[in-house]
C-alpha atoms as a PDB file:
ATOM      1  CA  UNK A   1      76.894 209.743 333.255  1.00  0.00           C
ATOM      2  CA  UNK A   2      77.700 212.270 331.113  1.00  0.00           C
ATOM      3  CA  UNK A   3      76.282 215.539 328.925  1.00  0.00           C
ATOM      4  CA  UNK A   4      76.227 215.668 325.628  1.00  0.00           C
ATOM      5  CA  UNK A   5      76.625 219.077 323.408  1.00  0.00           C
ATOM      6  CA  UNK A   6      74.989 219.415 319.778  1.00  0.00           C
ATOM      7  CA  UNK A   7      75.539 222.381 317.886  1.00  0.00           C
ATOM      8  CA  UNK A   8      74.840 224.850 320.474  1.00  0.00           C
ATOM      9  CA  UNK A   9      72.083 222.357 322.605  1.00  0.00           C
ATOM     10  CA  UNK A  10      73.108 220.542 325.905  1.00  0.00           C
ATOM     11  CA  UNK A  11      72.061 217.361 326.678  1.00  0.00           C
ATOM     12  CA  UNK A  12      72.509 216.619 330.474  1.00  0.00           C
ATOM     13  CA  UNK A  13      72.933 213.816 332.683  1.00  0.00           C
ATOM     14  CA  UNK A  14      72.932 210.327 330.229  1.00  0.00           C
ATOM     15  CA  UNK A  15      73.308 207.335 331.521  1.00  0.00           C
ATOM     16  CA  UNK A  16      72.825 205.484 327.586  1.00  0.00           C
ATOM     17  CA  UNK A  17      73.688 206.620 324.744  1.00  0.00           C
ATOM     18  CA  UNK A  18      71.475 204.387 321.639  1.00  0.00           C
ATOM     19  CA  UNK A  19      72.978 204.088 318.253  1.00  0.00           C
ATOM     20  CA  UNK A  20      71.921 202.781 315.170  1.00  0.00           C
ATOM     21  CA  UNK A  21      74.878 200.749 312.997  1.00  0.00           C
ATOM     22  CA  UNK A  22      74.780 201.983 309.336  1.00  0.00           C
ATOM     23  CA  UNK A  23      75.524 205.087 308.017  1.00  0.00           C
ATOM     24  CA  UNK A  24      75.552 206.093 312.012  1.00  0.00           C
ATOM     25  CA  UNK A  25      78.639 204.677 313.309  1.00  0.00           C
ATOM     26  CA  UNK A  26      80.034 202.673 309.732  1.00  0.00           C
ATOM     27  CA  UNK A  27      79.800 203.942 306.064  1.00  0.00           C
ATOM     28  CA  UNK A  28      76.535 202.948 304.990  1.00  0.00           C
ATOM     29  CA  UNK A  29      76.863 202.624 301.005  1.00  0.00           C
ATOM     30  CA  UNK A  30      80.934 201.099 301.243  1.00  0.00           C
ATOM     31  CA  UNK A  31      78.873 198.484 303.254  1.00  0.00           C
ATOM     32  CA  UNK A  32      75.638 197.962 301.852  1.00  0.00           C
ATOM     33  CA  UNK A  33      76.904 198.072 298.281  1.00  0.00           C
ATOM     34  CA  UNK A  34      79.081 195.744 298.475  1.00  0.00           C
ATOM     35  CA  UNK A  35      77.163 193.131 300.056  1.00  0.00           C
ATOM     36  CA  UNK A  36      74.408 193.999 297.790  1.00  0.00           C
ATOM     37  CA  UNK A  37      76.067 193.206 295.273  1.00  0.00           C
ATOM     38  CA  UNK A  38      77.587 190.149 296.041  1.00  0.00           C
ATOM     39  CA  UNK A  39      74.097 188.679 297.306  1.00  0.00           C
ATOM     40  CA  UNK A  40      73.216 189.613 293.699  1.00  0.00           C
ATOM     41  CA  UNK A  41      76.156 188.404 291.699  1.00  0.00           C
ATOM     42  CA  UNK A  42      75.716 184.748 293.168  1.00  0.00           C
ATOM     43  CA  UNK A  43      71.737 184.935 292.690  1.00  0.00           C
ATOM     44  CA  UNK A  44      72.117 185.113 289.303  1.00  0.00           C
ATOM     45  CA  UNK A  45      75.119 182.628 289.203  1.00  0.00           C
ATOM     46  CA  UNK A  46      72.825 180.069 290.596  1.00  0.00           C
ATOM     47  CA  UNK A  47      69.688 180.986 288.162  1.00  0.00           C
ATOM     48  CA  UNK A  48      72.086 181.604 285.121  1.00  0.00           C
ATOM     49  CA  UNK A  49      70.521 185.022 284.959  1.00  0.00           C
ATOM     50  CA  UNK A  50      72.270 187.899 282.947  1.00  0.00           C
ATOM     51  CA  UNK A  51      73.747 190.929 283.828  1.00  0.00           C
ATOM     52  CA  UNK A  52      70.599 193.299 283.674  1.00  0.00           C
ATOM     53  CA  UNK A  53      68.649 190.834 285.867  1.00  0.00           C
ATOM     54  CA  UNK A  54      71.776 191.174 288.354  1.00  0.00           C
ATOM     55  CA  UNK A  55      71.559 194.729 287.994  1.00  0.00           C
ATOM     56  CA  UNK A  56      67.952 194.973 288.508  1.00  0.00           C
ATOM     57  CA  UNK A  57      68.292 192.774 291.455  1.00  0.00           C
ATOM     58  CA  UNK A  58      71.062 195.210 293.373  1.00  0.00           C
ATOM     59  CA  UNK A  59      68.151 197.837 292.622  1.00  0.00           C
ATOM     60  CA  UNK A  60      65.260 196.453 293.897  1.00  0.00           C
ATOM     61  CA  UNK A  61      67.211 195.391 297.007  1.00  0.00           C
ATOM     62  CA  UNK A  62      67.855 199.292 297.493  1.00  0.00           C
ATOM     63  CA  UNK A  63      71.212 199.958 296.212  1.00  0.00           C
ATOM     64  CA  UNK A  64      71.526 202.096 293.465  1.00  0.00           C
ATOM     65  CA  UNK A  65      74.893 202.094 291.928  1.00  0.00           C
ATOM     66  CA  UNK A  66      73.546 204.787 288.780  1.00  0.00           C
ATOM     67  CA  UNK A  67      73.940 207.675 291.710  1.00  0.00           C
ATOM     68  CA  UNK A  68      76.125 206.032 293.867  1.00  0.00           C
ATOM     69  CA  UNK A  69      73.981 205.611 297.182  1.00  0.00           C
ATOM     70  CA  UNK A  70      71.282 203.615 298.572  1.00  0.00           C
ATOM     71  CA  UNK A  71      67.569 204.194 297.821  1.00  0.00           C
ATOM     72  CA  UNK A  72      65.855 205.938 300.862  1.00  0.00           C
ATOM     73  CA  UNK A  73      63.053 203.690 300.558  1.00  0.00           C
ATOM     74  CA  UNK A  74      65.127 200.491 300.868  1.00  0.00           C
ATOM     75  CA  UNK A  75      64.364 197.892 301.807  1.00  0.00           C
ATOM     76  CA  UNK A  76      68.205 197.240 302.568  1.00  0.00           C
ATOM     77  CA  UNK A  77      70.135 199.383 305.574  1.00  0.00           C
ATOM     78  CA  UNK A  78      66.554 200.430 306.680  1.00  0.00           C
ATOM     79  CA  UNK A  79      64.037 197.316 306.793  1.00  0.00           C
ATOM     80  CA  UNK A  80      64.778 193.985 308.331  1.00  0.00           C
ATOM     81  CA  UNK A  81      67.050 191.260 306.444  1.00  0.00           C
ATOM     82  CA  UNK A  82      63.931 188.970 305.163  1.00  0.00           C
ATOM     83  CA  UNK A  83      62.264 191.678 303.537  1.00  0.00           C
ATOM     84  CA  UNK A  84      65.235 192.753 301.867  1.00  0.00           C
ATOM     85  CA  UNK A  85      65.330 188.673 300.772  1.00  0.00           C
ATOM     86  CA  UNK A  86      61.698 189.077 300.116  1.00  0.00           C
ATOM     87  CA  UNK A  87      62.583 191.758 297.460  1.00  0.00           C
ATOM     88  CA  UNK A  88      64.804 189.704 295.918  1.00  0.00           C
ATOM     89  CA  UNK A  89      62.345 187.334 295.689  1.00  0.00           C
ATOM     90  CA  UNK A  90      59.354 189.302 294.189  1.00  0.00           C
ATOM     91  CA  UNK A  91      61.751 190.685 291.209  1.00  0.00           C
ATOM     92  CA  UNK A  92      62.305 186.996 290.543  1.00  0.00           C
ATOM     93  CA  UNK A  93      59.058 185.703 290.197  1.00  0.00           C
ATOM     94  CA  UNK A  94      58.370 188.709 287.659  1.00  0.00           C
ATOM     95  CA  UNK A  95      61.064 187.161 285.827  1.00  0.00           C
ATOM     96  CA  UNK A  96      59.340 184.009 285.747  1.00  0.00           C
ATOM     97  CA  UNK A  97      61.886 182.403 288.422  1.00  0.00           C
ATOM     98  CA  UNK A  98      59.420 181.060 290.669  1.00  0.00           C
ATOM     99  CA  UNK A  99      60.367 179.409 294.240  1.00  0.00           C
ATOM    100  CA  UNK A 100      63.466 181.173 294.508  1.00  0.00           C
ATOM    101  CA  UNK A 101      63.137 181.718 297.909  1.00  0.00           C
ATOM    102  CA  UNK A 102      65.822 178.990 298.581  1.00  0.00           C
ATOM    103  CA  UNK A 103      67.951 179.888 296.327  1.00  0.00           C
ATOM    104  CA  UNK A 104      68.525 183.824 297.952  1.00  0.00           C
ATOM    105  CA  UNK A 105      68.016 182.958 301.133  1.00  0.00           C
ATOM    106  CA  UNK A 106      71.445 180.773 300.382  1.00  0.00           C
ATOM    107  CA  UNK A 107      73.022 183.567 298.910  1.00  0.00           C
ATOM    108  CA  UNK A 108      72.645 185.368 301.648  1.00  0.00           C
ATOM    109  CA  UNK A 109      74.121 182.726 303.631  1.00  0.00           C
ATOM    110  CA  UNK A 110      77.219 182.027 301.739  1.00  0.00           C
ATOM    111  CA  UNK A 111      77.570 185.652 301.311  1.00  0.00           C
ATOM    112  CA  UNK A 112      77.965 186.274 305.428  1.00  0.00           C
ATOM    113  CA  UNK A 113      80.376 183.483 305.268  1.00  0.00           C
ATOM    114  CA  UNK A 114      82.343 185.160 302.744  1.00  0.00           C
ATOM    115  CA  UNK A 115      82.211 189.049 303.775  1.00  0.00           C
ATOM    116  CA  UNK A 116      82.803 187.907 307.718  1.00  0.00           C
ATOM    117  CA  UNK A 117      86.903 186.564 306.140  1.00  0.00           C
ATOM    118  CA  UNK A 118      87.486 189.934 305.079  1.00  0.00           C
ATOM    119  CA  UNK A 119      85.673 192.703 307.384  1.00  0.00           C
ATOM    120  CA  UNK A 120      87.984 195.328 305.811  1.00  0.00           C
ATOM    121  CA  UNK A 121      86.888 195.046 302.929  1.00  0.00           C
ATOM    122  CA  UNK A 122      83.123 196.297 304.112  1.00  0.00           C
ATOM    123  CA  UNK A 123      83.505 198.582 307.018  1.00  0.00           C
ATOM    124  CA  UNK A 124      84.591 201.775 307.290  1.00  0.00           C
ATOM    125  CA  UNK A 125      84.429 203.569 310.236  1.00  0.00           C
ATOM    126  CA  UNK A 126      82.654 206.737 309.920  1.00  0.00           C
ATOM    127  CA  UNK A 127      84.664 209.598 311.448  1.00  0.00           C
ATOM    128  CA  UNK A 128      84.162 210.392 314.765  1.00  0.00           C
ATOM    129  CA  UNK A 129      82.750 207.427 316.028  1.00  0.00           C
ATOM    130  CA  UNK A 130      85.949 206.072 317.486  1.00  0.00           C
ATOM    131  CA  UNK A 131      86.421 209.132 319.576  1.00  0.00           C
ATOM    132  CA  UNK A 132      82.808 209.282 320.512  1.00  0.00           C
ATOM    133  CA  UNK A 133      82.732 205.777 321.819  1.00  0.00           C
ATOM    134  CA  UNK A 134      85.551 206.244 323.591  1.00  0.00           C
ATOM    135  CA  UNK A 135      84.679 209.551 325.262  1.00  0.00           C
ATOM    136  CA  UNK A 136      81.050 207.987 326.009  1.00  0.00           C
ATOM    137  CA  UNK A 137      83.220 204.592 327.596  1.00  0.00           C
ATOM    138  CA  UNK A 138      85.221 207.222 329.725  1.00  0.00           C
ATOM    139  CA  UNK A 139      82.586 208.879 331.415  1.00  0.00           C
ATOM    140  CA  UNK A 140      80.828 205.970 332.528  1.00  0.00           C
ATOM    141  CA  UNK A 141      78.046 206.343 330.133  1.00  0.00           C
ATOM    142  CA  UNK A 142      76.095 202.757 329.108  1.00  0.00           C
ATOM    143  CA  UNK A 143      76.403 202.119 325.061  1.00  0.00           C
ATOM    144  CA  UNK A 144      74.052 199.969 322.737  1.00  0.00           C
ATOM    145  CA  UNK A 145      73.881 199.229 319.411  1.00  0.00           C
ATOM    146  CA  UNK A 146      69.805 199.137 317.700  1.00  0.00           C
ATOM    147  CA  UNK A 147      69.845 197.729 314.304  1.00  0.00           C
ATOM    148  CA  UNK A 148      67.866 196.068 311.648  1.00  0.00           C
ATOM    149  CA  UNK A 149      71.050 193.858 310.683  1.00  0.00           C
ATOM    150  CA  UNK A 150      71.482 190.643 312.955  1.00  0.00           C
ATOM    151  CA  UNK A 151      72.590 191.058 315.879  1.00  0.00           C
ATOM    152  CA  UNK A 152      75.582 188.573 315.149  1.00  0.00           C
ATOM    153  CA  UNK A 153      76.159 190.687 311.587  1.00  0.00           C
ATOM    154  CA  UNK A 154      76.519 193.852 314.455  1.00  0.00           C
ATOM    155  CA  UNK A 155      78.601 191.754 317.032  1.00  0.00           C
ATOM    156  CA  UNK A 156      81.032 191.061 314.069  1.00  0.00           C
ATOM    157  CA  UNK A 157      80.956 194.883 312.629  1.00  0.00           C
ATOM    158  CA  UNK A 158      81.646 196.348 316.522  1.00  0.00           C
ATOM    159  CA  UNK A 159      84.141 193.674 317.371  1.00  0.00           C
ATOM    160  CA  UNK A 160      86.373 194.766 314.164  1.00  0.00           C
ATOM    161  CA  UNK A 161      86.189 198.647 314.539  1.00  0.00           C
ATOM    162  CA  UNK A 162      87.412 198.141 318.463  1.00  0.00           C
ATOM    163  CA  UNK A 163      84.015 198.688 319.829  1.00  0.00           C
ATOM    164  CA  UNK A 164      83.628 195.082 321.899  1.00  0.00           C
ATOM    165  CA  UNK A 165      84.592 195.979 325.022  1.00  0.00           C
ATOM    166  CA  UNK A 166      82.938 199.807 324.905  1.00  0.00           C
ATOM    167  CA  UNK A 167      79.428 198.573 323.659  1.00  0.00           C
ATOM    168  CA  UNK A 168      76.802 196.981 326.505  1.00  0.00           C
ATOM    169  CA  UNK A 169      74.367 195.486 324.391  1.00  0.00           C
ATOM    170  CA  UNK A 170      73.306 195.408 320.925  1.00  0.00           C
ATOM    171  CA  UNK A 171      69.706 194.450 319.582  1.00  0.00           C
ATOM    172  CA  UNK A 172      68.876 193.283 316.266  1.00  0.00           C
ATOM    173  CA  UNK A 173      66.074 193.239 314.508  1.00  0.00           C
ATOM    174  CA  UNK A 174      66.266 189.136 315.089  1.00  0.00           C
ATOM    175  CA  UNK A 175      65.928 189.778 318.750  1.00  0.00           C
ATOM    176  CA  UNK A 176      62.457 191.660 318.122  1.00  0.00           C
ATOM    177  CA  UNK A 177      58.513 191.417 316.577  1.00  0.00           C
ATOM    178  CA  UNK A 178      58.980 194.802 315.555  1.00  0.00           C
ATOM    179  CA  UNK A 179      61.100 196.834 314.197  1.00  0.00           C
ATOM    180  CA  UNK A 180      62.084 200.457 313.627  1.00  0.00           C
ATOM    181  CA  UNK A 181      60.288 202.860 314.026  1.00  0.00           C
ATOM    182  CA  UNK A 182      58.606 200.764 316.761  1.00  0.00           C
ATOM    183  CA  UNK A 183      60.156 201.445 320.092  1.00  0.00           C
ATOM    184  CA  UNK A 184      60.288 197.940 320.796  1.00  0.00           C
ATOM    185  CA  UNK A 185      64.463 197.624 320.303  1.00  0.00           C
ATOM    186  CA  UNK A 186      64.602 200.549 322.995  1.00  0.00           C
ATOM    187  CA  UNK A 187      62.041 199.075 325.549  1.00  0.00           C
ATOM    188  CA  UNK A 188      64.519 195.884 324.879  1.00  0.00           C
ATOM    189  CA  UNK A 189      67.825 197.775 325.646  1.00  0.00           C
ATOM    190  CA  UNK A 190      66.505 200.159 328.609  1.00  0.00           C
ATOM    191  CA  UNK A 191      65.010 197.135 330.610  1.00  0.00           C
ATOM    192  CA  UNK A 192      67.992 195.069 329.858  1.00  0.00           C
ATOM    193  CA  UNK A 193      70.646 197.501 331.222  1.00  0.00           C
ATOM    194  CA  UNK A 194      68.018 198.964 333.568  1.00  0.00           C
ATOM    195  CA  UNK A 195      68.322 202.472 332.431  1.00  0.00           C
ATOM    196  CA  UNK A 196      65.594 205.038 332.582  1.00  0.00           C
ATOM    197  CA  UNK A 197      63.944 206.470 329.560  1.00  0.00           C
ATOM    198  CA  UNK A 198      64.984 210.107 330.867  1.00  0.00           C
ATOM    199  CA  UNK A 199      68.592 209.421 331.263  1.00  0.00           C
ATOM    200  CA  UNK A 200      68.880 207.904 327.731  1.00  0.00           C
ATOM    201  CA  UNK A 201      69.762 209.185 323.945  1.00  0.00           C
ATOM    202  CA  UNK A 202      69.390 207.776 320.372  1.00  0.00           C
ATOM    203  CA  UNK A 203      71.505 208.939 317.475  1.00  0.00           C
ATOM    204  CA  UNK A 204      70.720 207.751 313.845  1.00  0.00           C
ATOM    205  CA  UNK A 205      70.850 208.273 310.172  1.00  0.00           C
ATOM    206  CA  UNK A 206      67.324 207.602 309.040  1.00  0.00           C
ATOM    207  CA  UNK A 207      63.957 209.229 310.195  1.00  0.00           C
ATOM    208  CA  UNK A 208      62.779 206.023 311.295  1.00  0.00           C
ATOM    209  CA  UNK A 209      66.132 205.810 314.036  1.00  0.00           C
ATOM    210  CA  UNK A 210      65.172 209.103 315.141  1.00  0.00           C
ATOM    211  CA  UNK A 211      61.164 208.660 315.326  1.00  0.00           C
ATOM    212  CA  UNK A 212      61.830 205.105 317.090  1.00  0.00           C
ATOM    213  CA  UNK A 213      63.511 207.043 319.770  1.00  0.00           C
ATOM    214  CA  UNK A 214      60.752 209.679 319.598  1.00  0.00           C
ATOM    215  CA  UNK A 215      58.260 207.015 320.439  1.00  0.00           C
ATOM    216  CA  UNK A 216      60.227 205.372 323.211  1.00  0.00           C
ATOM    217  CA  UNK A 217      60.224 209.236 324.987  1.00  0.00           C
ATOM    218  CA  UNK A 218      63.429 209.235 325.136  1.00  0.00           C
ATOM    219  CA  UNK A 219      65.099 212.424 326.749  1.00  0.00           C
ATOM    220  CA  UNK A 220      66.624 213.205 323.258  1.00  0.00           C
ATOM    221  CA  UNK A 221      66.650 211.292 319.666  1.00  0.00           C
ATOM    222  CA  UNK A 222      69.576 212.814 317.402  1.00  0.00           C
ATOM    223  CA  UNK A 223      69.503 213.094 313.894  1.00  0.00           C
ATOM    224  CA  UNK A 224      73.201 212.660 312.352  1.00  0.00           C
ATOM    225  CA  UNK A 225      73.748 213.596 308.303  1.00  0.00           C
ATOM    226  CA  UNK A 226      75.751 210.524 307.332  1.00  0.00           C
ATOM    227  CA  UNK A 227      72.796 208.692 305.597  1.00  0.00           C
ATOM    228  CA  UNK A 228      69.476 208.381 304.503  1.00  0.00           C
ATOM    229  CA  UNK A 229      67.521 211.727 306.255  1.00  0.00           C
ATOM    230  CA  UNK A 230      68.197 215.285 304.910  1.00  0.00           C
ATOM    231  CA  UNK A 231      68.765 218.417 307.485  1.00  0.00           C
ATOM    232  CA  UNK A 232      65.322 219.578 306.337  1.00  0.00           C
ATOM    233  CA  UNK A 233      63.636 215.978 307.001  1.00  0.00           C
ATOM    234  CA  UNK A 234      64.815 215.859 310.402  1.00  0.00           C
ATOM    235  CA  UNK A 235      63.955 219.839 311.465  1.00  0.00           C
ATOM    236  CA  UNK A 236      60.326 218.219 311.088  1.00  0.00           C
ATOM    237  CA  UNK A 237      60.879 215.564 313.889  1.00  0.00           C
ATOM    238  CA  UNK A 238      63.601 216.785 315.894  1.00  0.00           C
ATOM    239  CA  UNK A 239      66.001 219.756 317.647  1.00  0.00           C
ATOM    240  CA  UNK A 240      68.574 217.484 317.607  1.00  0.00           C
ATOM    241  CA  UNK A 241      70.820 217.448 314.531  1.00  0.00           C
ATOM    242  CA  UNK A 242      74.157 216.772 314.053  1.00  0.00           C
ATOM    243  CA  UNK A 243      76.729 216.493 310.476  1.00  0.00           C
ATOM    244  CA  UNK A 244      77.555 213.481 311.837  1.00  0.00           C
ATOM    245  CA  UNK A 245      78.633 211.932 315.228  1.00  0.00           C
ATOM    246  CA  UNK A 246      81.673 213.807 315.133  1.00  0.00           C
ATOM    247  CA  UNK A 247      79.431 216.832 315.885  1.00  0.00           C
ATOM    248  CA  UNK A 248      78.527 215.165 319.399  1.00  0.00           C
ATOM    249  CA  UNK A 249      80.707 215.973 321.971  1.00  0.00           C
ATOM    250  CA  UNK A 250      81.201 214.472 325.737  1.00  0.00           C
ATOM    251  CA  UNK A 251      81.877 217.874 327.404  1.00  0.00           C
ATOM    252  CA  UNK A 252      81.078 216.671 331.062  1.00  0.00           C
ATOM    253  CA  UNK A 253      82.091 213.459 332.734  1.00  0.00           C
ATOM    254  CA  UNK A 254      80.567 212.276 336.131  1.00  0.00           C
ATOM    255  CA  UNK A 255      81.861 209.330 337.688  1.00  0.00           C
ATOM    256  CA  UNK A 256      79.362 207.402 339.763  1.00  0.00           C
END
């Protein structure tokens, strides 16, 4: 158990700390990007498509190079992975490339094959979140890992930053009906690691990580400035804001 300090706020007594993946504890656009664009890149291989329609592809999926970030509607880093597919899909069949569902969902495929050879290439640690895991590990306080990647796309992305042995579960959206902001990933992790909704926190990038643990009642739901939600977004759901999860400190341990 530990508290938690944010800005000037104290959060007492945790027993779990939630986080969301992207742009939370890893670089969201080093990661997204990239993968984006290699999902993309072999799309278009397959469909001898041209550059634009590769281009327009990467955008519709919710990357967009032009600014250098990733659109804050998605559908990629905030909804599931088969609507991101679907996406791909639907800009397709305006092209007149009908039942390409087969063809992305491939791509996708052969693209996790690829990017799971060469982790360093995609993730990036952001800064802080070593520390912060290890702090939270230290004082005896339960971690898990809510995301709308699969869960094996997490297990992989935790496993190479060091995080394997620190985290105590990790849901993906393949392990639920409903996703963020539907509380359903925290109802999965509390009753799994039998931790009370009062003793627990989530941190996350995007409104809908910090309304999903808004929903679930959670004793706190942290914003952190490393992603998709601006300061002035979050002031309109929550107390809790932080640059990033460097700006959340363990200053209390409890062994128990």
């Amino acid at each position: 158990m530990v508290d938690l300090q944010v800005n000037k706020d104290i959060i007492e007594d945790v027993q779990l700390m939630i986080f969301d993946k992207d742009g939370t504890l890893m670089e969201l656009y080093h990661y997204w990007s990239q993968m984006i664009t290699m999902r993309a890149k072999l799309i278009c291989k397959r469909l001898v498509l041209n550059k634009d329609h590769e281009d327009n592809l990467i955008y519709e999926m919710g990357v967009d190079k032009k600014n250098g970030k990733l659109r804050p509607e998605g559908p990629v880093g905030i909804k599931k992975r088969e609507i991101v597919l679907q996406s791909a899909v639907d800009y397709l069949t305006t092209i007149g490339c009908n039942d390409a569902h087969d063809v992305c969902q491939k791509a996708f495929k052969e693209v996790d094959a690829l990017s799971s050879t060469n982790l360093r290439q995609f993730i990036k640690p952001i800064k802080g979140s070593v520390e912060l895991i290890n702090a939270l590990s230290e004082g005896k306080c339960k971690v898990a890992i809510a995301t709308t990647d699969r869960s094996e796309r997490a297990e992989l992305a935790m496993g190479f930053l060091g995080f394997k042995d620190k985290i105590d579960l990790i849901v993906g959206a393949d392990h639920v009906t409903k996703t963020k902001p539907d509380p359903e990933m925290v109802f999965r992790i509390l009753d799994m690691l039998n931790i009370s909704k009062n003793h627990a926190v989530m941190a996350g990038d995007a409104l809908t990580d910090v309304q999903m643990g808004i929903n679930a009642h959670l004793k706190a739901s942290v914003a952190v400035l490393t992603g998709f939600a601006t300061a002035e977004q979050c002031r309109a759901i929550t107390p809790y804001i932080a640059e990033s999860v460097a700006h959340i400190t363990v200053i209390k341990k409890i062994w128990i």
